[in-house]
Protein backbone atom coordinates (compact mmCIF):
# COMPACT_ATOMS: atom_id res chain seq x y z
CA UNK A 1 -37.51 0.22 19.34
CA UNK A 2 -34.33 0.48 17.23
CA UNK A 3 -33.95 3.95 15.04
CA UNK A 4 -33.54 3.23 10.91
CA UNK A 5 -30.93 5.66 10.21
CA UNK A 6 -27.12 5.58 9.09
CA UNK A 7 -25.91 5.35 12.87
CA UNK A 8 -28.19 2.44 13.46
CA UNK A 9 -27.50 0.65 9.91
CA UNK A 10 -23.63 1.35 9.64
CA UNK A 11 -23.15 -0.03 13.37
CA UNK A 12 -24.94 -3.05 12.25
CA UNK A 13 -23.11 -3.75 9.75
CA UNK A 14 -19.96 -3.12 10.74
CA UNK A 15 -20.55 -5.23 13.89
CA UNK A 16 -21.10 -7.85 11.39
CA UNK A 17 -18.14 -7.17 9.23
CA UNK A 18 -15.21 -6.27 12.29
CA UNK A 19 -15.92 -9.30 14.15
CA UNK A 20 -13.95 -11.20 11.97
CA UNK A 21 -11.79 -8.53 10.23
CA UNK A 22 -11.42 -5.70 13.11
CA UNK A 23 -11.56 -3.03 10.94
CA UNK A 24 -11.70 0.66 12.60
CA UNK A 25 -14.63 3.04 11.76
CA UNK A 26 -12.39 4.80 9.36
CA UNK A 27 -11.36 1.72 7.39
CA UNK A 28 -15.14 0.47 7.38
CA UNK A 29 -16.62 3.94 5.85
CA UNK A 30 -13.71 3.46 3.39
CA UNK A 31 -14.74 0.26 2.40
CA UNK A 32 -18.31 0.83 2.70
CA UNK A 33 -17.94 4.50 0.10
CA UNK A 34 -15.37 2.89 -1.57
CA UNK A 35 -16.72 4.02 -4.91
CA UNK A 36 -17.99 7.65 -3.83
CA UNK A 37 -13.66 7.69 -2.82
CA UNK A 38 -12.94 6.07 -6.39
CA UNK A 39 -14.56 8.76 -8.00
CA UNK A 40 -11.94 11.29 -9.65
CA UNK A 41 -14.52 14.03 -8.71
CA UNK A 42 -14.01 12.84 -4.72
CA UNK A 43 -10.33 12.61 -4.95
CA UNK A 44 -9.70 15.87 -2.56
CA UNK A 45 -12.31 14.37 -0.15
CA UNK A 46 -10.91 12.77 3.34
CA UNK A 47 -12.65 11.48 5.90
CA UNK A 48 -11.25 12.83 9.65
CA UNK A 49 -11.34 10.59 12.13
CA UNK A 50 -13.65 12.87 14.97
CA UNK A 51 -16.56 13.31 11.93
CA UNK A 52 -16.28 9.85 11.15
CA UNK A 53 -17.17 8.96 14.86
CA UNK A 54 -19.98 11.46 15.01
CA UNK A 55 -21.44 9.74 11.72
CA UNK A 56 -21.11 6.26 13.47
CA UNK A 57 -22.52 7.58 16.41
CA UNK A 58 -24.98 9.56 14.87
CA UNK A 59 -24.08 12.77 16.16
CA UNK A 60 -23.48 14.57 12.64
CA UNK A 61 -25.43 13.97 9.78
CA UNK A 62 -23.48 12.26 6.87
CA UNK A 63 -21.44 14.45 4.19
CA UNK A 64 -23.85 16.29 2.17
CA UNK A 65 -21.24 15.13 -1.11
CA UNK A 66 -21.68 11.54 -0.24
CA UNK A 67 -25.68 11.89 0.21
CA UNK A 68 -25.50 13.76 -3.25
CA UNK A 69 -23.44 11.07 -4.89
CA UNK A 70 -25.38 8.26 -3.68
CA UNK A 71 -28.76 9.84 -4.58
CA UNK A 72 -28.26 9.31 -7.73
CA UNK A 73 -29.58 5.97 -8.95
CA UNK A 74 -26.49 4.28 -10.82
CA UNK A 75 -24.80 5.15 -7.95
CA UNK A 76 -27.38 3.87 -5.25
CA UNK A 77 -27.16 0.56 -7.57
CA UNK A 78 -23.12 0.34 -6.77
CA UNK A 79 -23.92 0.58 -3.00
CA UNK A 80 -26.45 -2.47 -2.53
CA UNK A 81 -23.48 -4.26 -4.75
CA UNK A 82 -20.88 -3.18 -2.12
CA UNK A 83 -23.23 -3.96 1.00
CA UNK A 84 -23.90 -7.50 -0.36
């Protein structure tokens, strides 16, 4: 039985996406938050490399400042239109 959480779902994904592109975890999440990193209010956020992997590998739990921006319906709404 497969788990439903961010590991499980970004893996997917990017499976999907680097197959043709080979994009690095990094460059995926980028892509994937690209408005939570577009937000002036996120501009002195980075993503490091080691936390990055523990998201993908679901070892850490996501930032708590992307959760909170993406909670937010408007802002759930700009996801789905990234993902698709």
């Amino acid at each position: 039985m497969n788990r439903c959480d961010f590991s499980s779902i970004s893996t997917c994904l990017k499976n999907h996406i680097s197959e043709s592109n080979q994009m690095s975890q990094p460059d995926f999440l980028y892509e994937l938050f690209e408005d939570f990193m577009d937000d002036p209010t996120n501009q002195d956020f980075s993503m490091d490399n080691g936390l990055v992997c523990r998201w993908m590998t679901g070892q850490a739990k996501i930032s708590p400042k992307i959760s909170a921006y993406y909670s937010k319906p408007s802002n759930q709404e700009k996801l789905a239109h990234t993902i698709h």
